[in-house]
Protein backbone atom coordinates (compact mmCIF):
# COMPACT_ATOMS: atom_id res chain seq x y z
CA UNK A 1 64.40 -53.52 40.93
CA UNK A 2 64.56 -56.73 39.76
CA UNK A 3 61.92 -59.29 42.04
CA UNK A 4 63.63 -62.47 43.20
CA UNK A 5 60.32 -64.17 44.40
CA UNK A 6 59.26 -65.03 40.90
CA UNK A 7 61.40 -68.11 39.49
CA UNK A 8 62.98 -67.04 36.31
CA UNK A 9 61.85 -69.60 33.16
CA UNK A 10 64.95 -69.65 30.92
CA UNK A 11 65.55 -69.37 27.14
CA UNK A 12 68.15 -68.73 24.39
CA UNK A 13 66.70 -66.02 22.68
CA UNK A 14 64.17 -63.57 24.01
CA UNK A 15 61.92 -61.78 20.63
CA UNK A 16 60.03 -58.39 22.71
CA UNK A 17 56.94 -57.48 20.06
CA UNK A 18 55.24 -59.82 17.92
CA UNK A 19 55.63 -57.58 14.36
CA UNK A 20 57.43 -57.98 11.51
CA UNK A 21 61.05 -57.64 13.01
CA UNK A 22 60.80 -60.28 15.59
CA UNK A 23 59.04 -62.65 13.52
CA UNK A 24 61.78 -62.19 10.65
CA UNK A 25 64.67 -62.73 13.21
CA UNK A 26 63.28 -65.67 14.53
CA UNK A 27 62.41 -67.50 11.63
CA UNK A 28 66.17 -66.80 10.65
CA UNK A 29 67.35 -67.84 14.08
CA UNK A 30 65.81 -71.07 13.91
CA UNK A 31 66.41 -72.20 10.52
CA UNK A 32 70.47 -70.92 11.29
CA UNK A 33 70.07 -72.68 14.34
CA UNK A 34 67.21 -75.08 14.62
CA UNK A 35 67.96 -76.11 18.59
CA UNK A 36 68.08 -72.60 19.84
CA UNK A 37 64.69 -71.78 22.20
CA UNK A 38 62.74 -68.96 21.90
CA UNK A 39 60.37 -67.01 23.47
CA UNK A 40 57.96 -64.34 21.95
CA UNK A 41 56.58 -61.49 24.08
CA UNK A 42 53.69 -59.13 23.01
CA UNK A 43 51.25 -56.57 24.98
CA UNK A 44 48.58 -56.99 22.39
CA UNK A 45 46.45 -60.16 22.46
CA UNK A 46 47.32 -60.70 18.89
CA UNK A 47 50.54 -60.37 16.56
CA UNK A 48 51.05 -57.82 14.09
CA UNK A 49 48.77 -55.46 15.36
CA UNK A 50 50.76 -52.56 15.45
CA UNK A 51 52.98 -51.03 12.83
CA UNK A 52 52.81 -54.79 10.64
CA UNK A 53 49.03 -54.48 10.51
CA UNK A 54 47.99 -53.77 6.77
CA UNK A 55 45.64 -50.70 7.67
CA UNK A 56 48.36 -49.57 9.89
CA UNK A 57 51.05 -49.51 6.78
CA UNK A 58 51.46 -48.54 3.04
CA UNK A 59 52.27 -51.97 1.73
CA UNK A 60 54.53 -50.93 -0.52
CA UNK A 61 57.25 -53.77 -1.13
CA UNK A 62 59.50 -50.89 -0.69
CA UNK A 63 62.55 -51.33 -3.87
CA UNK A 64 63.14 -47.85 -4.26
CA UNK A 65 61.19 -47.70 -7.88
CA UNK A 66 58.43 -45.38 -7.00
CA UNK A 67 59.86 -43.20 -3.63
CA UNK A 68 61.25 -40.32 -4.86
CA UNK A 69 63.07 -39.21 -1.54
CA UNK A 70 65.29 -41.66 -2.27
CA UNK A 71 66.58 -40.24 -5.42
CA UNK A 72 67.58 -37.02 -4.46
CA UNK A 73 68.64 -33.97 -6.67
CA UNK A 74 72.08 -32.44 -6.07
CA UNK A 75 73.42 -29.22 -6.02
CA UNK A 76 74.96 -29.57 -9.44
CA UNK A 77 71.55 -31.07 -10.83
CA UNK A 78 72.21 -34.59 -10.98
CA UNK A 79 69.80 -36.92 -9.69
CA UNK A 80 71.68 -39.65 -7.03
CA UNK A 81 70.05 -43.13 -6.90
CA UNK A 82 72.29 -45.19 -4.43
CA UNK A 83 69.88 -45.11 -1.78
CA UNK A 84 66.88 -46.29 -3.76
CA UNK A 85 69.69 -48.66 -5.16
CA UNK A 86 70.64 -50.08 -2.22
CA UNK A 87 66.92 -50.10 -0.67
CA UNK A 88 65.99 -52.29 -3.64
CA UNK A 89 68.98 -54.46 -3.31
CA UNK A 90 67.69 -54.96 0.18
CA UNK A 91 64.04 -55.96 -0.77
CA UNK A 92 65.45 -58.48 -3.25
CA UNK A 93 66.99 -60.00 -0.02
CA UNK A 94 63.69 -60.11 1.88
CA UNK A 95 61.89 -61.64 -1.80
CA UNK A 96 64.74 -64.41 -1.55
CA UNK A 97 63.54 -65.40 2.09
CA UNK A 98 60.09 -65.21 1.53
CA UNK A 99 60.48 -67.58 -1.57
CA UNK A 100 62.39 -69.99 0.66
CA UNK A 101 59.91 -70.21 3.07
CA UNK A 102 57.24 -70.86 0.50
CA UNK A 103 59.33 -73.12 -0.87
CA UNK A 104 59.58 -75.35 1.77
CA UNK A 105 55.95 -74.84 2.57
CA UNK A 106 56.34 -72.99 5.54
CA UNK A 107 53.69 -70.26 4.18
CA UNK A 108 50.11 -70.43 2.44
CA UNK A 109 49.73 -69.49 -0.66
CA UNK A 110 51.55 -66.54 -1.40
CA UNK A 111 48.79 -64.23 -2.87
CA UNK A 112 47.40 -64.22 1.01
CA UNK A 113 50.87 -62.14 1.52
CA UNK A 114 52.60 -60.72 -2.02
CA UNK A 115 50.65 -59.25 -5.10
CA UNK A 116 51.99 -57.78 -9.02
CA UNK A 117 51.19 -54.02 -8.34
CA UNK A 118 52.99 -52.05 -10.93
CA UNK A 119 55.32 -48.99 -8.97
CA UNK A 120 54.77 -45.15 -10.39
CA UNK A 121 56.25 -42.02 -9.64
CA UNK A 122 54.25 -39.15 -11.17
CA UNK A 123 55.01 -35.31 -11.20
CA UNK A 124 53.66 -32.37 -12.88
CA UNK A 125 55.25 -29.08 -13.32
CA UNK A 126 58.33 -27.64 -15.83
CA UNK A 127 60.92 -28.30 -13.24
CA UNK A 128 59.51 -32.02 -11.82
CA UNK A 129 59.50 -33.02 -14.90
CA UNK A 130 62.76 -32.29 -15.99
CA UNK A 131 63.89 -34.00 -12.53
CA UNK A 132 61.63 -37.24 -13.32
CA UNK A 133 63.32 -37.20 -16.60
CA UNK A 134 66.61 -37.09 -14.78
CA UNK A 135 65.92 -39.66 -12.36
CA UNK A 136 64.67 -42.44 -14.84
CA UNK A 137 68.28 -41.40 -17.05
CA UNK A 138 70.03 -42.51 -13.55
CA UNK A 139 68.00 -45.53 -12.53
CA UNK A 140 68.79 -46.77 -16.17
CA UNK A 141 71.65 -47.82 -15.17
CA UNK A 142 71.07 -50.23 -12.78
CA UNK A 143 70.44 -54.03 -13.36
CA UNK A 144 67.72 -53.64 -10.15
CA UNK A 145 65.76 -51.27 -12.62
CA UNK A 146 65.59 -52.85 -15.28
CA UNK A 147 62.26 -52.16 -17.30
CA UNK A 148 61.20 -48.53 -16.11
CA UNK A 149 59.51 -46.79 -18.09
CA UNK A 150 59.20 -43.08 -18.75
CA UNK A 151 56.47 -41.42 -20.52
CA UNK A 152 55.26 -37.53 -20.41
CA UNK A 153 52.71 -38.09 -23.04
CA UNK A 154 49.08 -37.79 -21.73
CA UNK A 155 47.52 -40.56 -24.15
CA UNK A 156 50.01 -43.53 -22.60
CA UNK A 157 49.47 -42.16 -18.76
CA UNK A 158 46.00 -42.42 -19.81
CA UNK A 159 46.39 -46.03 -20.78
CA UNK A 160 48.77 -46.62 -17.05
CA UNK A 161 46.42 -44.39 -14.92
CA UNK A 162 42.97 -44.26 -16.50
CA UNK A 163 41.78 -42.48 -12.95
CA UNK A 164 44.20 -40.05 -12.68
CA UNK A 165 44.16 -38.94 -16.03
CA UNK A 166 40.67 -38.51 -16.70
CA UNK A 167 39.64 -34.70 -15.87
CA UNK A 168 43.09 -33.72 -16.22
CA UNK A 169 44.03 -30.57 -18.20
CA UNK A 170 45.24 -31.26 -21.51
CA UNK A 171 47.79 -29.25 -21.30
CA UNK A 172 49.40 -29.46 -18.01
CA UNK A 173 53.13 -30.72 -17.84
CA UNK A 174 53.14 -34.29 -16.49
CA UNK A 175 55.34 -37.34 -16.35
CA UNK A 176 55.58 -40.51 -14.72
CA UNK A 177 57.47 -43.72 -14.44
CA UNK A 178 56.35 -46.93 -14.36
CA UNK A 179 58.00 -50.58 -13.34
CA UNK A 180 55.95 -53.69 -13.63
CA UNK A 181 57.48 -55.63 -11.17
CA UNK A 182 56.32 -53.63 -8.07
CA UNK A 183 54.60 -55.47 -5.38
CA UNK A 184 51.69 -54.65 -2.77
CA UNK A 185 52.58 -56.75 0.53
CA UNK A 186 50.41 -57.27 3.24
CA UNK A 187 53.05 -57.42 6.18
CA UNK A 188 50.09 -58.20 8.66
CA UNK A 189 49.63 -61.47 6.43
CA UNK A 190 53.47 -61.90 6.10
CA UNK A 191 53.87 -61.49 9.93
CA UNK A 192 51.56 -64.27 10.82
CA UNK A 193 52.90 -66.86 8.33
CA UNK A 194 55.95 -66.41 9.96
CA UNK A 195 54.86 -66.75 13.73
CA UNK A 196 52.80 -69.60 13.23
CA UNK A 197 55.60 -71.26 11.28
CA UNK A 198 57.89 -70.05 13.91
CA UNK A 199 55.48 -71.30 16.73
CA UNK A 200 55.26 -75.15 15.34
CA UNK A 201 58.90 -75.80 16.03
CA UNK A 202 60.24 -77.64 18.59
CA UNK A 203 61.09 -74.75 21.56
CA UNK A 204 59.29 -71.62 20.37
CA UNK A 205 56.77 -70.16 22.97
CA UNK A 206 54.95 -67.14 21.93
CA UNK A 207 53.06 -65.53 24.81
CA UNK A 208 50.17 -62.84 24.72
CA UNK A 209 49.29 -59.75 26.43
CA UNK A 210 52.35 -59.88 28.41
CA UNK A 211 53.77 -56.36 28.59
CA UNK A 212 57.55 -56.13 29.58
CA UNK A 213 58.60 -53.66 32.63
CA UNK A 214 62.14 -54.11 33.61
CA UNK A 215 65.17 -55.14 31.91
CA UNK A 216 68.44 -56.11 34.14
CA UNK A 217 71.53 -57.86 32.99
CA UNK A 218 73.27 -60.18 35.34
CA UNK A 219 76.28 -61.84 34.77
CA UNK A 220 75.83 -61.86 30.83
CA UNK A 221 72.82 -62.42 31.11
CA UNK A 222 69.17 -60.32 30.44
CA UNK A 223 66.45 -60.93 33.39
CA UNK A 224 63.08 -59.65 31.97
CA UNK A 225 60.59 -59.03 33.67
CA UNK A 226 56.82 -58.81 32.48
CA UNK A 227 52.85 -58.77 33.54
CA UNK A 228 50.20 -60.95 32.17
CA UNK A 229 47.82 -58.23 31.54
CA UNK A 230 45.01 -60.64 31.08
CA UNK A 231 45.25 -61.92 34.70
CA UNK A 232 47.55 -59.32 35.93
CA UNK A 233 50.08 -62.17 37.26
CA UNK A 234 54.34 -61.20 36.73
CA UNK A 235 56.28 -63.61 34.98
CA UNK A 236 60.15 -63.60 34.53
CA UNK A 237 62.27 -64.81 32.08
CA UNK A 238 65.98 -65.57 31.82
CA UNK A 239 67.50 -65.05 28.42
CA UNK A 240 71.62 -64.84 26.92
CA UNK A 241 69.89 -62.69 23.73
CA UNK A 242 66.88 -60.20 23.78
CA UNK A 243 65.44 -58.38 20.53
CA UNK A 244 63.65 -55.64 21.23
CA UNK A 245 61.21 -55.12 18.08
CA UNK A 246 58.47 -53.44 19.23
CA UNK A 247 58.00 -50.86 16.98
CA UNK A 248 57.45 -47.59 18.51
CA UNK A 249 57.45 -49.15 21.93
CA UNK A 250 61.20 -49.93 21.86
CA UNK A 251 62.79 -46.85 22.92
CA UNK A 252 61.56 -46.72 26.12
CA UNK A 253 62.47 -50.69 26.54
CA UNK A 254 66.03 -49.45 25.40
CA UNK A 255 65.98 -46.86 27.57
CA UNK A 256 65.03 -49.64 31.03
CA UNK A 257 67.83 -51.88 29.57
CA UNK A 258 70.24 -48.74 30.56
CA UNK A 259 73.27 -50.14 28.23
CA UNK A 260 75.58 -47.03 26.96
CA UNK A 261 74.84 -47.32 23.28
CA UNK A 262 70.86 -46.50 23.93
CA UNK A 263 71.96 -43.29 25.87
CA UNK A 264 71.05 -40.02 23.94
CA UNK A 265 68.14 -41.53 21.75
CA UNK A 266 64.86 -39.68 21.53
CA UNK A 267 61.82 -40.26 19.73
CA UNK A 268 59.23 -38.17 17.69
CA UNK A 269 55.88 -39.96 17.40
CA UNK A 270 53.97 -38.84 14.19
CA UNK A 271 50.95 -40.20 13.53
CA UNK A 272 49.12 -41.24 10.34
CA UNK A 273 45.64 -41.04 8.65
CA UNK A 274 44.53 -42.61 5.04
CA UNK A 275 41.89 -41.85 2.67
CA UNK A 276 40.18 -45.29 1.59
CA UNK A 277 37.46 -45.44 -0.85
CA UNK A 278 34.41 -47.02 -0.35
CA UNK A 279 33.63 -46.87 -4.00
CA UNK A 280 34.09 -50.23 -5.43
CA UNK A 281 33.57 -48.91 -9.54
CA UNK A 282 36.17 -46.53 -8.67
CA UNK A 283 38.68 -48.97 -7.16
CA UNK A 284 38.44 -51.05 -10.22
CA UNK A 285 39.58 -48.38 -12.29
CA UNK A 286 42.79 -48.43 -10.64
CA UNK A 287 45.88 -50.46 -10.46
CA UNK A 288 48.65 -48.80 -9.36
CA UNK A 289 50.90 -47.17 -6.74
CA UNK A 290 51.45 -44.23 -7.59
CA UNK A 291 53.71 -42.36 -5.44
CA UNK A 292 54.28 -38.09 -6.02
CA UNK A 293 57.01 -35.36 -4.90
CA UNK A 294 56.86 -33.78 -1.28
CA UNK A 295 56.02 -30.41 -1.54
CA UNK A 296 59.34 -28.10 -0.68
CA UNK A 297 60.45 -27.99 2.66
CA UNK A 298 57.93 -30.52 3.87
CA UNK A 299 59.69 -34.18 5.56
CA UNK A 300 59.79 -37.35 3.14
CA UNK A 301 56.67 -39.08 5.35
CA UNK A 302 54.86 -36.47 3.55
CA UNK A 303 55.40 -37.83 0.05
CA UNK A 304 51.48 -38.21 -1.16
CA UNK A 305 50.88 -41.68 -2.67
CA UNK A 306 47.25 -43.30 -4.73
CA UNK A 307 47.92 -47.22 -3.67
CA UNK A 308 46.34 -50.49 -4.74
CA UNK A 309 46.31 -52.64 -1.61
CA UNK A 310 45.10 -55.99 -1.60
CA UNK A 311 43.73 -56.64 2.36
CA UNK A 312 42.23 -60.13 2.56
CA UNK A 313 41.81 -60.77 -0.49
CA UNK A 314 39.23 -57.66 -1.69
CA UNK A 315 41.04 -54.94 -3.58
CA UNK A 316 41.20 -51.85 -2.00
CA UNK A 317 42.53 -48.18 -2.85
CA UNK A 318 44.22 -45.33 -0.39
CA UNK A 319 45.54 -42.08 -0.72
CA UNK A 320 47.70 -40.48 2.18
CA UNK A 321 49.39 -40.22 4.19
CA UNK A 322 47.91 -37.12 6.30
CA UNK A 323 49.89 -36.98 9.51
CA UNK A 324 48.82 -35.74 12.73
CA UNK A 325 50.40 -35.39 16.14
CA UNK A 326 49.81 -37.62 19.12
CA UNK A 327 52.26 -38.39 21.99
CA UNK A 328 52.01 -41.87 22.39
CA UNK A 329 54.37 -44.02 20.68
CA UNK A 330 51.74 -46.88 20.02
CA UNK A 331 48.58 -46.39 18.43
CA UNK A 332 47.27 -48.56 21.24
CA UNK A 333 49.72 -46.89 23.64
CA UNK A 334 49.54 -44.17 26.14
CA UNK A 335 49.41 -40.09 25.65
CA UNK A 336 52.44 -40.13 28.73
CA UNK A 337 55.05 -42.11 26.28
CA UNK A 338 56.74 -39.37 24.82
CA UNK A 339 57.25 -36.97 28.26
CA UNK A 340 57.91 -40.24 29.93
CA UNK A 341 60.70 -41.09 27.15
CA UNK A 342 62.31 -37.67 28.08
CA UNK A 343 65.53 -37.79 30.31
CA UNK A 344 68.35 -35.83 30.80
CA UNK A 345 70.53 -37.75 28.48
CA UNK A 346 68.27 -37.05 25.46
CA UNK A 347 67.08 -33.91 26.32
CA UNK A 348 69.63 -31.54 24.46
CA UNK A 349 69.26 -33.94 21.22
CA UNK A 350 65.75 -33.64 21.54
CA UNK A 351 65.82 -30.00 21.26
CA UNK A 352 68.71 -29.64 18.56
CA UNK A 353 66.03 -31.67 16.23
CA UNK A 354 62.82 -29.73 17.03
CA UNK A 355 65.12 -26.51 16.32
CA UNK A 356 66.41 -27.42 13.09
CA UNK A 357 63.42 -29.01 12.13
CA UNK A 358 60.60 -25.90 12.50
CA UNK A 359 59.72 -26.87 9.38
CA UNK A 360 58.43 -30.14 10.41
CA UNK A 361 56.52 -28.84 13.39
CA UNK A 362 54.72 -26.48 11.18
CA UNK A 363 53.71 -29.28 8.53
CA UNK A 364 52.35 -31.22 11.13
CA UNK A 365 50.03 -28.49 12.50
CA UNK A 366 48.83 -27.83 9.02
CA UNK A 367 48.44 -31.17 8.94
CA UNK A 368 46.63 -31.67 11.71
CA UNK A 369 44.04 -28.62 11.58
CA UNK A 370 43.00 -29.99 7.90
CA UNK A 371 39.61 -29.88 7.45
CA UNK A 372 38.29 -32.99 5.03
CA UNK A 373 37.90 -30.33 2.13
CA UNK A 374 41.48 -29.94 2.31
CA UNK A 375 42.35 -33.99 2.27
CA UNK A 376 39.66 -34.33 -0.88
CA UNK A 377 41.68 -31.38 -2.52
CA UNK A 378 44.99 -32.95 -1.95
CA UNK A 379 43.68 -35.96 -3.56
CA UNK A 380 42.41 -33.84 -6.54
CA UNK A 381 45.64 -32.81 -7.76
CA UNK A 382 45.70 -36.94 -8.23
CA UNK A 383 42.34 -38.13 -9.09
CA UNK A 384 40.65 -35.04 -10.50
CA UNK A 385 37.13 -36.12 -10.34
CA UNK A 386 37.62 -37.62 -6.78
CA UNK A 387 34.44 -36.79 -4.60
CA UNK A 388 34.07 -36.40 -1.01
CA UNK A 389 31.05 -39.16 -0.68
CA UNK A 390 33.33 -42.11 -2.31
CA UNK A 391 36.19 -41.59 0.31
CA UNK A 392 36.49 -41.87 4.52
CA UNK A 393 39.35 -40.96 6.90
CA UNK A 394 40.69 -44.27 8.66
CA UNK A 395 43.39 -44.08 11.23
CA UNK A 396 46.79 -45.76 9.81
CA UNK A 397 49.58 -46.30 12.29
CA UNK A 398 52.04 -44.53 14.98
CA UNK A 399 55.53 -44.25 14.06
CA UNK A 400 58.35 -42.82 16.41
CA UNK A 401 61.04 -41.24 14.28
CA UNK A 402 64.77 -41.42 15.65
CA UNK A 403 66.24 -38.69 17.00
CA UNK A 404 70.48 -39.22 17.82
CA UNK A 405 73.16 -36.99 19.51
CA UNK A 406 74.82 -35.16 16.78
CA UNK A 407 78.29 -33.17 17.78
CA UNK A 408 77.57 -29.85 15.96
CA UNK A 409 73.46 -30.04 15.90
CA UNK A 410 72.89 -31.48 19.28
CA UNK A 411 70.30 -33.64 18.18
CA UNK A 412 69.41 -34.50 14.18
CA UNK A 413 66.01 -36.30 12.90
CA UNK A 414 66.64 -39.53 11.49
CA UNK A 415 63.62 -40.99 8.77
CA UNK A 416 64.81 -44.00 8.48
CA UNK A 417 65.80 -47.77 10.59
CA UNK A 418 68.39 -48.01 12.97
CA UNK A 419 69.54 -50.97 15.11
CA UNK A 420 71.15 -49.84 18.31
CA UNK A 421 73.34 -53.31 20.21
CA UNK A 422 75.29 -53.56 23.08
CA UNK A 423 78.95 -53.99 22.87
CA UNK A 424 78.87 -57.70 24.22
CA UNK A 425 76.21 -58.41 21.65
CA UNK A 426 73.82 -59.58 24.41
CA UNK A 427 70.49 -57.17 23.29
CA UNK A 428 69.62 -55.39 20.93
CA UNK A 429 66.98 -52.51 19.55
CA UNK A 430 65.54 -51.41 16.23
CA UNK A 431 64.37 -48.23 16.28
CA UNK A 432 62.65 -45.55 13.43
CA UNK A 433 60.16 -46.56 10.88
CA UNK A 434 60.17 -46.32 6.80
CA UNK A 435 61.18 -48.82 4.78
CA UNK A 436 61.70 -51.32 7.58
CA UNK A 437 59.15 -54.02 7.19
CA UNK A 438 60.18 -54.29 3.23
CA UNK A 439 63.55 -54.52 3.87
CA UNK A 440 63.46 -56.57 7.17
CA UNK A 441 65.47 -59.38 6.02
CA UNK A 442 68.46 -57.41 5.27
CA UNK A 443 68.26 -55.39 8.42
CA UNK A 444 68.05 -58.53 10.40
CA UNK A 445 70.89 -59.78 8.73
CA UNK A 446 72.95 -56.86 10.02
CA UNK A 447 72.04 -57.13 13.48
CA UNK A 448 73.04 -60.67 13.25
CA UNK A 449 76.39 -59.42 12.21
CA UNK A 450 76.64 -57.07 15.01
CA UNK A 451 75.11 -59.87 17.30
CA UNK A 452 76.01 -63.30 16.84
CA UNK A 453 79.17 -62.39 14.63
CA UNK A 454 80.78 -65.86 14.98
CA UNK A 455 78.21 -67.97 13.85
CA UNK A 456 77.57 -65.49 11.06
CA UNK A 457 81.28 -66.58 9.97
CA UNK A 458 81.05 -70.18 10.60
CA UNK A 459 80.63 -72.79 7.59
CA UNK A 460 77.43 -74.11 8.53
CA UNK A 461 75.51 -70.55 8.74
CA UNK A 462 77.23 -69.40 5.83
CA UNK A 463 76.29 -72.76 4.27
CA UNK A 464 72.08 -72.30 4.99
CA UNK A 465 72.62 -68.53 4.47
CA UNK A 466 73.10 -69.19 0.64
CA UNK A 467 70.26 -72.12 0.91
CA UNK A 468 67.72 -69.30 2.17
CA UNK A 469 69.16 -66.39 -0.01
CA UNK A 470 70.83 -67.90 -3.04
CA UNK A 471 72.48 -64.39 -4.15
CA UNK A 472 73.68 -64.05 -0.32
CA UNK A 473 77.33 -61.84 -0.44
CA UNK A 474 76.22 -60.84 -4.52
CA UNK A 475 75.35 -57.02 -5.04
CA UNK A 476 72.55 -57.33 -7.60
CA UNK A 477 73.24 -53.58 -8.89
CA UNK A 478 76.70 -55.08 -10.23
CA UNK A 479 75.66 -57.98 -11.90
CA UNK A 480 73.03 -58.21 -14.63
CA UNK A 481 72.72 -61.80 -15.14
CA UNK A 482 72.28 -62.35 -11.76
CA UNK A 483 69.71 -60.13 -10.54
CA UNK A 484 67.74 -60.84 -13.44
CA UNK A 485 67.84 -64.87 -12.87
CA UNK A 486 67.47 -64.06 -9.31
CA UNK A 487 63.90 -62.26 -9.83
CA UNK A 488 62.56 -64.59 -12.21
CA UNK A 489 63.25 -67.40 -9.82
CA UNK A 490 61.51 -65.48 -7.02
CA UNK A 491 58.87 -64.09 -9.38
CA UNK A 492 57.55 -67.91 -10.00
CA UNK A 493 57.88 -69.03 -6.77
CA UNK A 494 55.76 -65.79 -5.41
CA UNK A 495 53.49 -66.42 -8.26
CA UNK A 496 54.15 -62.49 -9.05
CA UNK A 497 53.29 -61.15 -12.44
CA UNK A 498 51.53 -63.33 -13.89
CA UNK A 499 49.01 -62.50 -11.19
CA UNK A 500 45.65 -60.48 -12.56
CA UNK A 501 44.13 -58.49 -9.69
């Protein structure tokens, strides 16, 4: 029940989690429409510190060069690239922002944020290989993968990936792929450039370890209600637009707004772990990420990856992910968020999915009764001469897959982003996980489509759309000359490439 004691403070738009989603929206928001108010809501006592946090994340500027889930192999043997086509169309997007906003010096420097990684894919085996082969034939294509390489001889891998080649068999079957113009992106970084530029303008209030509780609208409007959890006092807040973005902790939020399209959602937290060396001579032998197949039958979060990061400044190197299983749907969250996320609307989906996907429930017990032989040997098959002594387990982030009604399954497992709005366009969710944060930009773009549909057609946001993304309405895959003018003017701005890490 909503409690009328407590005046309600009003605002345009109300941003619920202070990650990468919110803080993407509401830069966009305010440069679309710079006398709109907003205010920020977050249970931690800083922002990003969930899924946006760099230890919590891969980094990967996600562009669909080095993932192979997203170039599956069909039935007749082909290999099909939309997806990672589209996904990379979608990170040019986010590169476009980003350079605007360092272009008008709304950022530091960029290297505190974006850094040239080169992207690999790397497989060994007869019948990878031949697929590898495959995919690179496909992504040739494509204007938005333009420059990949392919090599299966073991002198020039040796010369891309001096530590994963070394200790190798001579003769084993191997290939990889290789694009230059892959990025490492620190979203924790990103996310904080764009708060405290968000935060300087005129009618922006962000606001701290205040944890929402109840959602109610009234007469088109949301009334939210919240507690200061660092004085335990309630505040409410009246606002005509809410976002929820907050990560793993927005289905349940969904769920308290009670609108009709959140009904039948469920979530399945999986948790993650990384292996980070502590080796510094090893990390400098290394610059790279190098992404591999899932094994068969095992879910695309499993997809094993060696990654460059730069954190702060000081290179660092990871291999992972390991999952594990946990029901709370924030790492800093509570073991009662999944059985408390469980209702009689999403309780037949929820069961359709964990019965047609066995196969994931098994992987994540393996998973989870690894021993830290097991994790070093799974890193062997990378980095042969990998040692246990140069390498620690550190706890990455919690993500909550989707789970949706589905007619003939009940309930199907979705590994990917999904924005859920109300019909009126008054709120509005973003649930599921991989490759949100790198393709944020786009995804915000959509729910401001769904949302705010007739400024989205007016002159004047069409107008800044094209200042802030000047290849806004283009599909990069179709033209040539245009994608490639597009990343070289990005590439300067971002000071990408020419950048030696």
């Amino acid at each position: 029940m909503t409690n009328n004691n407590i005046p309600a403070q009003e605002c345009d738009v109300a941003l619920i989690g202070a990650g990468i989603m919110s803080a993407t929206l509401g830069a966009l928001l305010k440069e679309l429409q710079p006398e709109l108010t907003i205010q920020i809501f977050e249970r931690l006592d800083k922002v990003a510190g969930e899924s946006s946090d760099a230890w919590n994340n891969a980094g990967t500027g996600h562009s669909g060069f080095c993932e192979l889930n997203y170039a599956p192999q069909m039935p007749d043997g082909s290999v099909a690239v939309s997806k990672a086509e589209k996904i990379a169309g979608q990170f040019e997007i986010s590169r476009q922002f980003w350079s605007y906003m360092v272009e008008h010096g709304y950022f530091c420097e960029p290297g505190d944020f974006i850094n040239s990684c080169p992207h690999m894919s790397m497989v060994w085996g007869d019948e990878n290989v031949t697929y590898l082969r495959k995919r690179f034939e496909a992504m040739q294509a494509s204007p938005l993968f333009q420059g990949i390489l392919y090599s299966d001889d073991h002198r020039q891998l040796s010369e891309w990936v001096p530590l994963i080649m070394k200790g190798r068999d001579v003769n084993q079957k191997i290939a990889a792929t290789r694009i230059e113009t892959g990025t490492d992106v620190n979203f924790g970084a990103l996310t904080r450039n764009l708060f405290s530029h968000l935060v300087s303008k005129d009618g922006v209030a962000l606001f701290l370890q205040h944890e929402v509780h109840h959602l109610q609208q009234e007469h088109g409007e949301w009334i939210i209600e919240m507690k200061n959890l660092a004085d335990s006092s309630h505040k409410k807040v009246k606002a005509k637009f809410v976002f929820i973005g907050a990560g793993g902790g927005s289905l349940p939020l969904l769920e308290k707004s009670k609108i009709n399209e959140g009904k039948g959602f469920a979530g399945f937290p999986v948790s993650g772990q990384w292996l980070k060396c502590n080796n510094k001579e090893i990390i400098e032998q290394h610059h790279a990420k190098v992404y591999g197949k899932a094994g068969t039958g095992t879910p695309p979060m499993s997809v094993p990856h060696l990654d460059t990061r730069i954190i702060d400044g000081e290179k660092q190197l990871l291999f992972g992910p390991f999952a594990g299983f946990s029901t709370k749907f924030l790492k800093e969250g509570s073991l009662l968020d999944l059985p408390g996320s469980i209702h009689s609307d999403n309780l037949i989906p929820l069961l359709g999915a964990g019965i047609h996907n066995i196969p994931l429930t098994e992987y994540l017990i393996k998973q989870v009764l690894q021993k830290p032989e097991d994790r070093i040997h799974a890193l062997q098959e990378f980095f042969p001469d990998a040692k246990m002594e140069d390498w620690e387990l550190v706890v990455a982030g919690q993500r909550v897959q989707v789970i949706k009604k589905d007619a003939k399954e009940g309930g199907i497992l979705e590994f990917g982003t999904e924005v859920v709005s109300h019909s009126d366009g008054s709120i509005a969710a973003l649930l599921g996980a991989s490759p949100g944060a790198s393709t944020s930009v786009a995804i915000m773009l959509d729910l401001l489509n769904q949302c705010f549909k007739d400024q989205m057609n007016s002159p004047q946001w069409q107008q800044k759309l094209k200042v802030m993304i000047p290849a806004f309405g283009h599909d990069l895959g179709l033209d040539g000359a245009l994608c490639g003018d597009t990343r070289a003017r990005t590439n300067k701005i971002l000071k990408l490439n020419s950048q030696q890490v």
